[in-house]
C-alpha atoms as a PDB file:
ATOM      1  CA  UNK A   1    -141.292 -37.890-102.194  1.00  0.00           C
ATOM      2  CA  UNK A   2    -138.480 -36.374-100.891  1.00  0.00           C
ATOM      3  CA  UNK A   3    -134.708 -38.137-100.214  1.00  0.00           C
ATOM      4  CA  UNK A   4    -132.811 -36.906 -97.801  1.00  0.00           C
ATOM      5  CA  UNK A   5    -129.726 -38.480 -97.988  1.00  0.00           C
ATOM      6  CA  UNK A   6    -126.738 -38.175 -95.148  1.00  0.00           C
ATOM      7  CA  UNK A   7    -125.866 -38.564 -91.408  1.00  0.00           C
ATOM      8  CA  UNK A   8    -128.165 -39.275 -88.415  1.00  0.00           C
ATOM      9  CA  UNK A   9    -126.073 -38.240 -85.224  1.00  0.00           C
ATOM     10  CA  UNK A  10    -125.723 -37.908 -81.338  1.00  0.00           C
ATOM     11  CA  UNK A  11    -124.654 -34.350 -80.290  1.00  0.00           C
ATOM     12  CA  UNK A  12    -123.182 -33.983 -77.183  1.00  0.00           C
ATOM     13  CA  UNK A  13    -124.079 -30.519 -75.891  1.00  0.00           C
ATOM     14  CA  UNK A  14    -122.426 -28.997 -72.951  1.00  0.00           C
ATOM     15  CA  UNK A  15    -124.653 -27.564 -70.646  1.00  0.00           C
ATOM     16  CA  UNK A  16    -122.484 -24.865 -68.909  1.00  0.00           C
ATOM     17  CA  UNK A  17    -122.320 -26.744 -65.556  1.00  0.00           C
ATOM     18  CA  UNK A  18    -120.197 -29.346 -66.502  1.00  0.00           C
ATOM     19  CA  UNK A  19    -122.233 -32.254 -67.412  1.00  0.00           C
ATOM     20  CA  UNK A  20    -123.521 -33.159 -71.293  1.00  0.00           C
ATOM     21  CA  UNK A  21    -126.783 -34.018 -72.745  1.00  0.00           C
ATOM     22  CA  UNK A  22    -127.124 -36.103 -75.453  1.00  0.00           C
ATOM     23  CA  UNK A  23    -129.329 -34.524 -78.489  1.00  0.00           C
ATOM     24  CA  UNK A  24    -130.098 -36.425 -81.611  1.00  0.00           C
ATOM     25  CA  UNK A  25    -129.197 -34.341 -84.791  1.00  0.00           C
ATOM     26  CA  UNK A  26    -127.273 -34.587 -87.660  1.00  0.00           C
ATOM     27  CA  UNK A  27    -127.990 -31.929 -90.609  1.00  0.00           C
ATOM     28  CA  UNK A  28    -129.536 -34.427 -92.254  1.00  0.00           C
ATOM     29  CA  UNK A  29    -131.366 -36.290 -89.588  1.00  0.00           C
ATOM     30  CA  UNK A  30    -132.729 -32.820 -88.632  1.00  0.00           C
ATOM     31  CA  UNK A  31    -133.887 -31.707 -92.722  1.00  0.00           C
ATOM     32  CA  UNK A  32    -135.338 -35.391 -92.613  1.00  0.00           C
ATOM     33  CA  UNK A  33    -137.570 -34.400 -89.390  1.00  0.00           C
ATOM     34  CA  UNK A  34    -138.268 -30.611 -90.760  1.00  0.00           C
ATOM     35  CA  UNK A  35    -139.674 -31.782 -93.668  1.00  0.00           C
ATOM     36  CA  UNK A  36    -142.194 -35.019 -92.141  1.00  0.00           C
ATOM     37  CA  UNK A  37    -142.843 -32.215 -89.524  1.00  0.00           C
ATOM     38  CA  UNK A  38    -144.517 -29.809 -92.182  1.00  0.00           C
ATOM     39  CA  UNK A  39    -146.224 -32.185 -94.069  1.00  0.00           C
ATOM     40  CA  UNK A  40    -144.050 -33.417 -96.665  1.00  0.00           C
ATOM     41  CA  UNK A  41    -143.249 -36.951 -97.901  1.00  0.00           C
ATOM     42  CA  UNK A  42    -140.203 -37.786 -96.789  1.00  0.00           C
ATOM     43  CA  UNK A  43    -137.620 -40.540 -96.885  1.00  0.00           C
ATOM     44  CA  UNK A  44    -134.235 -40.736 -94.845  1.00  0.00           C
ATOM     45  CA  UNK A  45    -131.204 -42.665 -96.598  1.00  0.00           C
ATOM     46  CA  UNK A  46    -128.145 -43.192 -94.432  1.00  0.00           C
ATOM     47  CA  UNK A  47    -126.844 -45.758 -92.076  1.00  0.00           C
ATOM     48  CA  UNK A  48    -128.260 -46.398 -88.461  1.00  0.00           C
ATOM     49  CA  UNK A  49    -126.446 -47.940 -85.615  1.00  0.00           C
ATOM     50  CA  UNK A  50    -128.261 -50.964 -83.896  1.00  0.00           C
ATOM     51  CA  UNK A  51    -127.296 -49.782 -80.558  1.00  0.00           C
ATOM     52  CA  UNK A  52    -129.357 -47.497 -78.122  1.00  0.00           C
ATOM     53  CA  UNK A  53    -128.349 -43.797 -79.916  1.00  0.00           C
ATOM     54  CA  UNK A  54    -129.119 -45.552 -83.680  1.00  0.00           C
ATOM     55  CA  UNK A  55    -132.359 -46.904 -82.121  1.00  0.00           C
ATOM     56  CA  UNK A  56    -133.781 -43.519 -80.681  1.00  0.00           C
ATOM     57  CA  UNK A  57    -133.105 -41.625 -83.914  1.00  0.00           C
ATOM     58  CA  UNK A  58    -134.866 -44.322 -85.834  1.00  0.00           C
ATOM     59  CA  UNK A  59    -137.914 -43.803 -83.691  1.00  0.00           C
ATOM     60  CA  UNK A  60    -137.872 -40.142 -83.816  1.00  0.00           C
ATOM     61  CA  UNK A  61    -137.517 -40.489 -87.568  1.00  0.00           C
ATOM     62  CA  UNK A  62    -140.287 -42.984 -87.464  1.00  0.00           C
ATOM     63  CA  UNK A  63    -142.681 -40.931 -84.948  1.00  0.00           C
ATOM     64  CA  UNK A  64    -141.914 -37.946 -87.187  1.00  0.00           C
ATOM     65  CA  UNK A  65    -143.740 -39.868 -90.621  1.00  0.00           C
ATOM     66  CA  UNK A  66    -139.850 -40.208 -92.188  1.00  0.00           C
ATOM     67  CA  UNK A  67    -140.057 -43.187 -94.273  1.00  0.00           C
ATOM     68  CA  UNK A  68    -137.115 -45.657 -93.276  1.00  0.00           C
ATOM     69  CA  UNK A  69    -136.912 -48.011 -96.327  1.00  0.00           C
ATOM     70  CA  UNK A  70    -133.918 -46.263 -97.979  1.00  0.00           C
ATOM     71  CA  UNK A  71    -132.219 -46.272 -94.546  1.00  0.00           C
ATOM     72  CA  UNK A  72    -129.814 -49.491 -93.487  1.00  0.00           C
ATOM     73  CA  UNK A  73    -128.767 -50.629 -89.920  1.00  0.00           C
ATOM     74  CA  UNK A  74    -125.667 -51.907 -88.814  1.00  0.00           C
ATOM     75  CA  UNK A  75    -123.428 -52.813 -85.701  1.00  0.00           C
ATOM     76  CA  UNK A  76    -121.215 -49.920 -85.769  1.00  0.00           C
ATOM     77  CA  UNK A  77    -121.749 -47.140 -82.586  1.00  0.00           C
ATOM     78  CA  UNK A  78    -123.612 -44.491 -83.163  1.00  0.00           C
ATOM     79  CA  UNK A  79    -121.282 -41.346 -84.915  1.00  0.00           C
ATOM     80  CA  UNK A  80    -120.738 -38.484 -81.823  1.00  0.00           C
ATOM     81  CA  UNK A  81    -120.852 -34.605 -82.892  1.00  0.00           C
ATOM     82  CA  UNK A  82    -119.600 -32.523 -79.029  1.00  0.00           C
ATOM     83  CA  UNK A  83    -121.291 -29.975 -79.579  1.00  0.00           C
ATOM     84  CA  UNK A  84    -119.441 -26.245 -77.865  1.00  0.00           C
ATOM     85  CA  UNK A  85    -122.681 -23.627 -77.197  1.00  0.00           C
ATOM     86  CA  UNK A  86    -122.009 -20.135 -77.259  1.00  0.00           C
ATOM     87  CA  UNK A  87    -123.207 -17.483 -74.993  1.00  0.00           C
ATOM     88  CA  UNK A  88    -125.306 -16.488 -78.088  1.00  0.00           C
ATOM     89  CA  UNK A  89    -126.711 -19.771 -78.942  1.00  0.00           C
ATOM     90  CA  UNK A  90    -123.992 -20.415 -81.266  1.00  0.00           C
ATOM     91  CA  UNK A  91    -122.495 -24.070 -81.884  1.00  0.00           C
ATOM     92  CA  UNK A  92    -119.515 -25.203 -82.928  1.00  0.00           C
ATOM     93  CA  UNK A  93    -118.795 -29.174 -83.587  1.00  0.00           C
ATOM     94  CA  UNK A  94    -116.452 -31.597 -82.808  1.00  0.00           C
ATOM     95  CA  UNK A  95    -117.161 -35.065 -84.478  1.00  0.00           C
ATOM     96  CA  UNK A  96    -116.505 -38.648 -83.394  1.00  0.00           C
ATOM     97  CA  UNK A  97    -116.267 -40.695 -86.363  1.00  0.00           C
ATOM     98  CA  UNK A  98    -113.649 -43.105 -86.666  1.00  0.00           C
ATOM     99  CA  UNK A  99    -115.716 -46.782 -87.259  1.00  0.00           C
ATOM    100  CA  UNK A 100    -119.475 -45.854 -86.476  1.00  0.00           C
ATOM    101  CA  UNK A 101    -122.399 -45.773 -88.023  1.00  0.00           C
ATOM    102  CA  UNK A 102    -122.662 -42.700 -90.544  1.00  0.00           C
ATOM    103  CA  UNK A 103    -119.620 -42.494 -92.289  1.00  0.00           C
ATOM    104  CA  UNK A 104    -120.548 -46.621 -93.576  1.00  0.00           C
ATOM    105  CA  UNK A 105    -122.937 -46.201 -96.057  1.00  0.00           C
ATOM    106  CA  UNK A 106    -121.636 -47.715 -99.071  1.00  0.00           C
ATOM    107  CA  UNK A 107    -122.946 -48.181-102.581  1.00  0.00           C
ATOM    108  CA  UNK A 108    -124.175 -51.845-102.181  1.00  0.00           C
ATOM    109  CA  UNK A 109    -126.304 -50.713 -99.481  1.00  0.00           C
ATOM    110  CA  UNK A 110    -128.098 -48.165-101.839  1.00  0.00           C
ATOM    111  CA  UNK A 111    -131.264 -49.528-104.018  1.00  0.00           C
ATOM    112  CA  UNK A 112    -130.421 -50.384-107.606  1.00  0.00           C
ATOM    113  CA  UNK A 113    -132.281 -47.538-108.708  1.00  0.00           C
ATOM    114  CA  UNK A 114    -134.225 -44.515-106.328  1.00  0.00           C
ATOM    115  CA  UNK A 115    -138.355 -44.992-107.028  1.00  0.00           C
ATOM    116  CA  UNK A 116    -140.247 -43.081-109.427  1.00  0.00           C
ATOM    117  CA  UNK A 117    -142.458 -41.243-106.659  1.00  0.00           C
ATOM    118  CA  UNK A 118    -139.127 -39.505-105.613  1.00  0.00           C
ATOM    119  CA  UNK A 119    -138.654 -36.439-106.971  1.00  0.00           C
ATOM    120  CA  UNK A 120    -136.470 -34.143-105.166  1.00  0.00           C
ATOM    121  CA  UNK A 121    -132.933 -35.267-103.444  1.00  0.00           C
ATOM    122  CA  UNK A 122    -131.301 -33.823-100.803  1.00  0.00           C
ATOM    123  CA  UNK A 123    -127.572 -34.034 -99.419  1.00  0.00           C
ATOM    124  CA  UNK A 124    -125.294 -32.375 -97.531  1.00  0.00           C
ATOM    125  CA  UNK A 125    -123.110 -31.319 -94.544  1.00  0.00           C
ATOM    126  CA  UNK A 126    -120.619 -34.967 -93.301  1.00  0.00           C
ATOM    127  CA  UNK A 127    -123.095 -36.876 -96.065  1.00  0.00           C
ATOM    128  CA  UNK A 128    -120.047 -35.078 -98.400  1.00  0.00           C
ATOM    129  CA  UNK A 129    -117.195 -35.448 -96.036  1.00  0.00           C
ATOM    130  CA  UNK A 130    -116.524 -38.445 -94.375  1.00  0.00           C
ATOM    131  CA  UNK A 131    -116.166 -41.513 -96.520  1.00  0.00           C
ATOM    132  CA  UNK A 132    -117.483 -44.146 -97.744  1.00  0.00           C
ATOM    133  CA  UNK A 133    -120.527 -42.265 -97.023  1.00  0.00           C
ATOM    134  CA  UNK A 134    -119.438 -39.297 -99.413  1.00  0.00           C
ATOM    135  CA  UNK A 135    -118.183 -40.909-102.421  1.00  0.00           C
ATOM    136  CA  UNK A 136    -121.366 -43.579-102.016  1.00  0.00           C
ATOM    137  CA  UNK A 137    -123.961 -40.152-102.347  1.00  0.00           C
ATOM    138  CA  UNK A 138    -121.954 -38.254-104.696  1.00  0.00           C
ATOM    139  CA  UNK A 139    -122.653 -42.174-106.977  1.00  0.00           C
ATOM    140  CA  UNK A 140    -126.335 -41.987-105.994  1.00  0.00           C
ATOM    141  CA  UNK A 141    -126.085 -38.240-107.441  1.00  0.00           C
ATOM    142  CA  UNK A 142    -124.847 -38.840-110.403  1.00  0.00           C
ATOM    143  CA  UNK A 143    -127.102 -41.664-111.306  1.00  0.00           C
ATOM    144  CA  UNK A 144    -130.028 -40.250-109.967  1.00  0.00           C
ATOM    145  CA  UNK A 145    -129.926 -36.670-110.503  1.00  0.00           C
ATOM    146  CA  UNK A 146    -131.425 -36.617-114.013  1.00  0.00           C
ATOM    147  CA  UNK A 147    -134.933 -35.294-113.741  1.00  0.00           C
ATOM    148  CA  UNK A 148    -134.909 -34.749-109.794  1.00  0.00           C
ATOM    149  CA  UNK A 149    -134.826 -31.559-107.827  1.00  0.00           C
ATOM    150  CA  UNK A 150    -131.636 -31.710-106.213  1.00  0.00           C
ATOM    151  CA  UNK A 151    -131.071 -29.673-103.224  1.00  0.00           C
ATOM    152  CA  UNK A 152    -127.758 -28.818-101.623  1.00  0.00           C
ATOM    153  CA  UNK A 153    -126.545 -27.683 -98.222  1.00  0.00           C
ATOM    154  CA  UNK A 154    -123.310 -28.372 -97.818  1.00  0.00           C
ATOM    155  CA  UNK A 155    -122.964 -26.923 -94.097  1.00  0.00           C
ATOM    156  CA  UNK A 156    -119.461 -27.039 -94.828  1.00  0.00           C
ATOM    157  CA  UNK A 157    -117.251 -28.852 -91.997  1.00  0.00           C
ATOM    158  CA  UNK A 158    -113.566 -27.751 -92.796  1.00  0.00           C
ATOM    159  CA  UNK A 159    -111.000 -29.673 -91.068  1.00  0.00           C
ATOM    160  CA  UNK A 160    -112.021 -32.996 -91.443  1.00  0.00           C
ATOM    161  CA  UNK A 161    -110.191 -34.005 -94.875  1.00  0.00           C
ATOM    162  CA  UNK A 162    -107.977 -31.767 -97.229  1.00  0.00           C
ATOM    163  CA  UNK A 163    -110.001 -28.283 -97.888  1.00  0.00           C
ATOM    164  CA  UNK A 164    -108.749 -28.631-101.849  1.00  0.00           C
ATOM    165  CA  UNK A 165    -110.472 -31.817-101.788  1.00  0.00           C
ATOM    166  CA  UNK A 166    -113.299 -30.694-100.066  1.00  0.00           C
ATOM    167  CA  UNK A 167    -114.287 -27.529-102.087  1.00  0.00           C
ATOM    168  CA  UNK A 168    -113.754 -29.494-105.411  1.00  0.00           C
ATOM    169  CA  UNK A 169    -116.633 -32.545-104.355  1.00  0.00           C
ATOM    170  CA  UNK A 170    -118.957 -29.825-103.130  1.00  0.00           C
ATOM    171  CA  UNK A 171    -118.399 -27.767-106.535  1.00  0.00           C
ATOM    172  CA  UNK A 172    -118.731 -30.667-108.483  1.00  0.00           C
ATOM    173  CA  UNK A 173    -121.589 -31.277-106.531  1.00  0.00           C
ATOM    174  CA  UNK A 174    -123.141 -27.658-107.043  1.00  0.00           C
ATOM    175  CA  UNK A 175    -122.893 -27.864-110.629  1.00  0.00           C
ATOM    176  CA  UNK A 176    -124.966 -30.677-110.718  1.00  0.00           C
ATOM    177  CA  UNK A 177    -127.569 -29.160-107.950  1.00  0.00           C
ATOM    178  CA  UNK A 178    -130.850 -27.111-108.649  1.00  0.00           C
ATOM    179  CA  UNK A 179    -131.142 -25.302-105.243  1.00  0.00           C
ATOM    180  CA  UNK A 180    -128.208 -24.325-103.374  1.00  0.00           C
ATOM    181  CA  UNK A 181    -129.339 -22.984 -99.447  1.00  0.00           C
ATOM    182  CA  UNK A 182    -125.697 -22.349 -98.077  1.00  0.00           C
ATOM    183  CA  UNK A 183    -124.736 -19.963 -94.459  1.00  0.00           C
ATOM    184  CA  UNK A 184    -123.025 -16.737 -95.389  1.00  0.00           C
ATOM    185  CA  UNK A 185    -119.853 -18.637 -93.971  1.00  0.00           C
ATOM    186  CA  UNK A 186    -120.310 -21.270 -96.083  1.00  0.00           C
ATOM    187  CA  UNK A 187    -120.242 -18.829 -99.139  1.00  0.00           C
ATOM    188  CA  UNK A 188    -117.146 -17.284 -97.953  1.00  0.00           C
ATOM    189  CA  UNK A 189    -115.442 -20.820 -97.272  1.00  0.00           C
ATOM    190  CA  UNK A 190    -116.341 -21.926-101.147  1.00  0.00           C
ATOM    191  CA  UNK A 191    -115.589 -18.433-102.924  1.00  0.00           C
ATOM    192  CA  UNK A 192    -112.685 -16.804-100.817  1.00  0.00           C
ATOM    193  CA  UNK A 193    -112.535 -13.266-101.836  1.00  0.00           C
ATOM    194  CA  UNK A 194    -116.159 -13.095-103.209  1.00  0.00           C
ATOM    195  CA  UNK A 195    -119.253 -11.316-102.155  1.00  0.00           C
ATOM    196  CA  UNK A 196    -122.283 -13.115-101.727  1.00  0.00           C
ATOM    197  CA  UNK A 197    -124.216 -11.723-104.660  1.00  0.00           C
ATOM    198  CA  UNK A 198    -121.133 -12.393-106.898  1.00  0.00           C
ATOM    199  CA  UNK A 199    -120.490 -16.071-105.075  1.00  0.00           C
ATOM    200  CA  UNK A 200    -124.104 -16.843-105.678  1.00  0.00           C
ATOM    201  CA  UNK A 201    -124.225 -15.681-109.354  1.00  0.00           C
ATOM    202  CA  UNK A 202    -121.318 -17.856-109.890  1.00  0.00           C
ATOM    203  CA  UNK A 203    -123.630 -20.686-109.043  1.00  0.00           C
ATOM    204  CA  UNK A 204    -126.380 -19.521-110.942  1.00  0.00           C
ATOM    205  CA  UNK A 205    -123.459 -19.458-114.590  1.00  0.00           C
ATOM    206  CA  UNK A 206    -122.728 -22.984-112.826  1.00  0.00           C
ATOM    207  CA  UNK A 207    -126.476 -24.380-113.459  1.00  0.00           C
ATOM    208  CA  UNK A 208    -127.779 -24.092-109.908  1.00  0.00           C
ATOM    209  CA  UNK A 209    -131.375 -22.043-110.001  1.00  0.00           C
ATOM    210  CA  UNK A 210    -132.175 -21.176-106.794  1.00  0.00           C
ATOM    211  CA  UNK A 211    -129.005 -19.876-104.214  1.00  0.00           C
ATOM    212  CA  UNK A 212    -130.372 -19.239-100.665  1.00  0.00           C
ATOM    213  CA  UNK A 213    -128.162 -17.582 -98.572  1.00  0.00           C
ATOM    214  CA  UNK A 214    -128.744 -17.577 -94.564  1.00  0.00           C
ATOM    215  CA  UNK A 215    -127.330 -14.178 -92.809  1.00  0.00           C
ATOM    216  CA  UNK A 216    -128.769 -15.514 -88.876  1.00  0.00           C
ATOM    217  CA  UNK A 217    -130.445 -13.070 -87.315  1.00  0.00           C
ATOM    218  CA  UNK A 218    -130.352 -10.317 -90.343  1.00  0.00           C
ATOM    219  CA  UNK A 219    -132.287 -12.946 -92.763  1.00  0.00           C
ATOM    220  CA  UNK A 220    -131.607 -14.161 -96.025  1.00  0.00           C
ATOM    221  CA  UNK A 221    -130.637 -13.478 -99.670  1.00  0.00           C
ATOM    222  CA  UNK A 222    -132.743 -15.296-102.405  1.00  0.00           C
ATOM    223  CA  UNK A 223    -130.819 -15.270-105.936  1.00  0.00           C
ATOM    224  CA  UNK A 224    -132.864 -16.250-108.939  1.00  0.00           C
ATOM    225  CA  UNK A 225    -132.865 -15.486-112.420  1.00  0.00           C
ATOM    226  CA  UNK A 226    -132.592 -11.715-112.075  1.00  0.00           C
ATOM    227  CA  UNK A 227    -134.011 -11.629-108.220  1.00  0.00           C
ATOM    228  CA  UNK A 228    -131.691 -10.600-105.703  1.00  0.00           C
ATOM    229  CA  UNK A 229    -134.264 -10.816-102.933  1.00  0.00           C
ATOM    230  CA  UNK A 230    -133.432  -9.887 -99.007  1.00  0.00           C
ATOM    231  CA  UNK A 231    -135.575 -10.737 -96.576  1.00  0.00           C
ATOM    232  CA  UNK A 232    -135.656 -10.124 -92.519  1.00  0.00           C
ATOM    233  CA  UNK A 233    -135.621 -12.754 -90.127  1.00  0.00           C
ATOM    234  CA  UNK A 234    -138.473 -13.060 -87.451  1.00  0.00           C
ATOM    235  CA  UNK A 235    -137.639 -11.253 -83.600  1.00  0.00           C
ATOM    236  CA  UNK A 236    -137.521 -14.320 -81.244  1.00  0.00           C
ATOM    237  CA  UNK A 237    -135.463 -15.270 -78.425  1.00  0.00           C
ATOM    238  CA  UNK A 238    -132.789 -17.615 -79.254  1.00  0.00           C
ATOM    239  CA  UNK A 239    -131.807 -20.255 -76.928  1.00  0.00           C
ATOM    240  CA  UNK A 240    -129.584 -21.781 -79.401  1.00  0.00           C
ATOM    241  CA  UNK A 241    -128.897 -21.824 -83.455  1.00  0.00           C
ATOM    242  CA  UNK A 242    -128.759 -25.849 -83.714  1.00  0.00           C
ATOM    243  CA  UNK A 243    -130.872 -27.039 -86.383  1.00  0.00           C
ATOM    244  CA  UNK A 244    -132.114 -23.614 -87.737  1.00  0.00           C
ATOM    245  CA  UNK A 245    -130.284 -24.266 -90.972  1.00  0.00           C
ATOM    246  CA  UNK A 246    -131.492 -27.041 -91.976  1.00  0.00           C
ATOM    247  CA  UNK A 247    -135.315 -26.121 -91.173  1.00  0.00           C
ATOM    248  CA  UNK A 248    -134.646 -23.463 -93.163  1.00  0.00           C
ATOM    249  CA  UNK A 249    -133.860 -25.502 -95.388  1.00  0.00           C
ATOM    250  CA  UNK A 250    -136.881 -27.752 -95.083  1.00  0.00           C
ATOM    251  CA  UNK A 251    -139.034 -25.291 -95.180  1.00  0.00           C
ATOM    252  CA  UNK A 252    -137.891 -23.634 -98.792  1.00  0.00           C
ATOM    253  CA  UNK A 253    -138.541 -27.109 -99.683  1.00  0.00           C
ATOM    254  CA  UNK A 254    -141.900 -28.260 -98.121  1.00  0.00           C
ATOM    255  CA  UNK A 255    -143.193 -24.370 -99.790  1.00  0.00           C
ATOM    256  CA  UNK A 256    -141.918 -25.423-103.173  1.00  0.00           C
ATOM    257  CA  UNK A 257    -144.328 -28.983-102.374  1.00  0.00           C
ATOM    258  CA  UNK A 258    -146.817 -27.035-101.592  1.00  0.00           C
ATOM    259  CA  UNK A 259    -147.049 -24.764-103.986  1.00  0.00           C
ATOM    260  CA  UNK A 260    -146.360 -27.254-107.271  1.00  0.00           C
ATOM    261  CA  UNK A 261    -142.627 -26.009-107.556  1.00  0.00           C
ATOM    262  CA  UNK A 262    -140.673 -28.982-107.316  1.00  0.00           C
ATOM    263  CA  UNK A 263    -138.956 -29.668-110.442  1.00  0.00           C
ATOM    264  CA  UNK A 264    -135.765 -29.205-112.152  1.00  0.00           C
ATOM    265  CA  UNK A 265    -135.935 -25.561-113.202  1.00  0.00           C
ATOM    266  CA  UNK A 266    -138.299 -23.920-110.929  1.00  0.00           C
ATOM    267  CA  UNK A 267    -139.488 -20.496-112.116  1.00  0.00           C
ATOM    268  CA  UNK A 268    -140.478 -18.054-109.168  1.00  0.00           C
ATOM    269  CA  UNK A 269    -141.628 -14.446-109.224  1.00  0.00           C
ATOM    270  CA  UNK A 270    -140.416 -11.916-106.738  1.00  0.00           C
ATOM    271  CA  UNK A 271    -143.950 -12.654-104.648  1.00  0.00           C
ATOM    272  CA  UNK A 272    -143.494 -15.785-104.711  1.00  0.00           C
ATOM    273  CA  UNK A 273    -139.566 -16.282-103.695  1.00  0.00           C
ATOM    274  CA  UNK A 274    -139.939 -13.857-100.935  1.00  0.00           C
ATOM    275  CA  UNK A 275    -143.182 -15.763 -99.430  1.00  0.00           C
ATOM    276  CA  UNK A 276    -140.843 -19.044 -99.697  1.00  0.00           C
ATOM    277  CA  UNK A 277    -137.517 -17.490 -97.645  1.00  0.00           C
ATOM    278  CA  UNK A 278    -140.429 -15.699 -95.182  1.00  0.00           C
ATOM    279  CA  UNK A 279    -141.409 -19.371 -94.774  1.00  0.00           C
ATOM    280  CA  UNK A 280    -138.563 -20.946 -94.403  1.00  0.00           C
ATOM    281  CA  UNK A 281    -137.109 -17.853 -91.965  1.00  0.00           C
ATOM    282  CA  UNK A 282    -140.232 -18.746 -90.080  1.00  0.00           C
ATOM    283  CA  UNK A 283    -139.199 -22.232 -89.167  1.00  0.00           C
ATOM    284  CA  UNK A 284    -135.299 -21.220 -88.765  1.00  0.00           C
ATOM    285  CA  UNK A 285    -136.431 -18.959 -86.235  1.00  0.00           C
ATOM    286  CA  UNK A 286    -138.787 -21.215 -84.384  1.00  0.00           C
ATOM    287  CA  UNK A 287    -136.117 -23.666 -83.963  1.00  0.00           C
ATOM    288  CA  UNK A 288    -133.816 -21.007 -82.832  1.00  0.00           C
ATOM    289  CA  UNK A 289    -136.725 -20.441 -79.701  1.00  0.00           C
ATOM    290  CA  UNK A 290    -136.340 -23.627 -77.999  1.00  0.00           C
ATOM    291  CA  UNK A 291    -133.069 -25.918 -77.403  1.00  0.00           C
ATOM    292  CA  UNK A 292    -131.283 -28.160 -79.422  1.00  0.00           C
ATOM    293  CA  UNK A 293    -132.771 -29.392 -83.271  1.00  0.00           C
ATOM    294  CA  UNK A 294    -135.944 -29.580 -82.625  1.00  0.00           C
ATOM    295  CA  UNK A 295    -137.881 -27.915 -85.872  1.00  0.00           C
ATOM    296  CA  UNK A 296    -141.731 -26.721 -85.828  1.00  0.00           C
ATOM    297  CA  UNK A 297    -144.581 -28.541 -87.154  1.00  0.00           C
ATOM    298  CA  UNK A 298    -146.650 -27.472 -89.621  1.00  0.00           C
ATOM    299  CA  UNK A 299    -149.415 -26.631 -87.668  1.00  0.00           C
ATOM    300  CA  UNK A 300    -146.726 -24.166 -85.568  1.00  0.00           C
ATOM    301  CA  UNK A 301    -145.978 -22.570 -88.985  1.00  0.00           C
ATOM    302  CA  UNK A 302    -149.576 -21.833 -89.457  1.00  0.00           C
ATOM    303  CA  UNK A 303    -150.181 -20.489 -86.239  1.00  0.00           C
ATOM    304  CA  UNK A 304    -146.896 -17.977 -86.643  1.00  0.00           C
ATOM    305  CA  UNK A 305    -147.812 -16.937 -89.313  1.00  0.00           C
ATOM    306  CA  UNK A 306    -151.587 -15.869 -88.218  1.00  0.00           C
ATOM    307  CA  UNK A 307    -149.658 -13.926 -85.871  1.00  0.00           C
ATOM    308  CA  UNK A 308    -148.056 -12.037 -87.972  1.00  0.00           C
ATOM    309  CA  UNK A 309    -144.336 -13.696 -87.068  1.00  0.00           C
ATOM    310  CA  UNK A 310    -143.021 -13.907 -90.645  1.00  0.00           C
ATOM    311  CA  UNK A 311    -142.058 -10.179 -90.427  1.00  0.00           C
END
């Protein structure tokens, strides 16, 4: 089984003619989904809010096949992301934080030790910002890590506490990671002044094993070993870029699942990284076709992919 570990969100999504819609998401509400969506056990651990918001994002969790045990509920409002839409389907996020129910996760809440069916963790994005949620994962890391896949995005949200602070948990945190999938502008916001292949070898010389790197519409870059592996990004019609990171990120996982990979030192050859980022540009790029997080099923993937989508 598979731990994702984090925030489950409302965003608030303008929709050009003044008024909002409220979308559940969350980067790791949305991995959560992505992964039950293609078939892969899944568990969600984070704090839910009791209220209406907490209670639909439970149920999608729930009508998804995300296991809820790991996840506790509590009286505090649901946390708020306003989410600003380009006119290229771009988002940028505002968050609404201060005493709801994300950021409260805190260590008693957490099991006294993760099951031994779970073996691969992931974390990321406000699950390593806002506190006590972030120092109660980066805990559950360091306990549980040993023997685990360990997957990291950090979907890096500057602004929010002290950027020296900030880059020093999630490099603490890479060091202890075995996949890193990071955005290109993640990469540049943790290595200023380094290129992508020399930011991601850096994490390779830090222990990490696997660095994906997302480029949008141009791909991604797979570093391994001694790959250096680009691949293209699917044609589609993007109505908006929310949630295509992290089923990109979901879907690198579920391929490793499917294909035996999951462990602590995965060993792919070229074939077999490149199908994995195809896959998991596959899903990005499906979720970029329709509005808001809303990542593909498996059966979706399959059907893509008979049509030749993966490019």
């Amino acid at each position: 089984m598979i731990v994702v570990c984090g925030e489950a969100l409302i965003d608030m999504i303008h929709n050009g003619d003044g008024t909002q819609r409220a979308v559940p998401g969350g980067g790791p509400f949305n991995t959560a989904r992505a992964l039950a969506r293609l078939e892969v056990p899944t568990a969600f651990l984070g704090r839910l809010s009791d209220d209406a918001f907490g209670r639909e994002l439970a149920g999608l969790l729930s009508a998804d096949g995300v296991n809820l045990d790991l996840a506790t509920i509590g009286p505090e409002n649901t946390t708020i992301a306003i989410a600003d839409v380009d006119s290229e389907g771009f988002a940028e996020y505002e968050f609404l934080v201060q005493g709801t129910s994300a950021p409260n996760l805190t260590p008693d809440l957490l099991p006294e030790h993760l099951g031994a069916d779970v073996n691969a963790i992931h974390l990321g994005t406000l699950g390593l910002v806002l506190e006590p949620l972030a120092s109660t994962l980066v805990e559950l890391l360091r306990q549980e890590h040993d023997g685990r896949m360990v997957m990291l995005d950090p979907n890096v949200r500057a602004g929010l506490i002290p950027d020296g602070e900030y880059r020093e948990r999630l490099h603490d945190v890479i060091a202890q990671s075995t996949i890193v999938k990071a955005s290109e502008a993640d990469v540049a916001w943790l290595y200023p002044g380094l290129e992508l292949e020399a930011a991601a070898e850096q994490m390779l010389q830090d222990g990490v094993c696997l660095v994906a790197i997302t480029l949008g519409e141009r791909g991604a870059l797979g570093v391994h070993r001694d790959l250096r592996i680009p691949v293209k990004a699917p044609e589609v019609e993007v109505v908006d870029t929310i949630g295509a990171g992290d089923a990109f990120g979901a879907a690198l996982l579920a391929w490793l699942h499917d294909h035996g990979a999951i462990g602590t030192k995965p060993h792919l050859e070229r074939e077999e990284l490149t199908a994995a980022l195809d896959y998991a540009c596959l899903a990005a790029a499906l979720t970029c076709a329709r509005a808001g997080a809303d990542p593909p099923w498996k059966s979706e993937m399959v059907s893509a992919s008979g049509r030749g989508s993966t490019g």
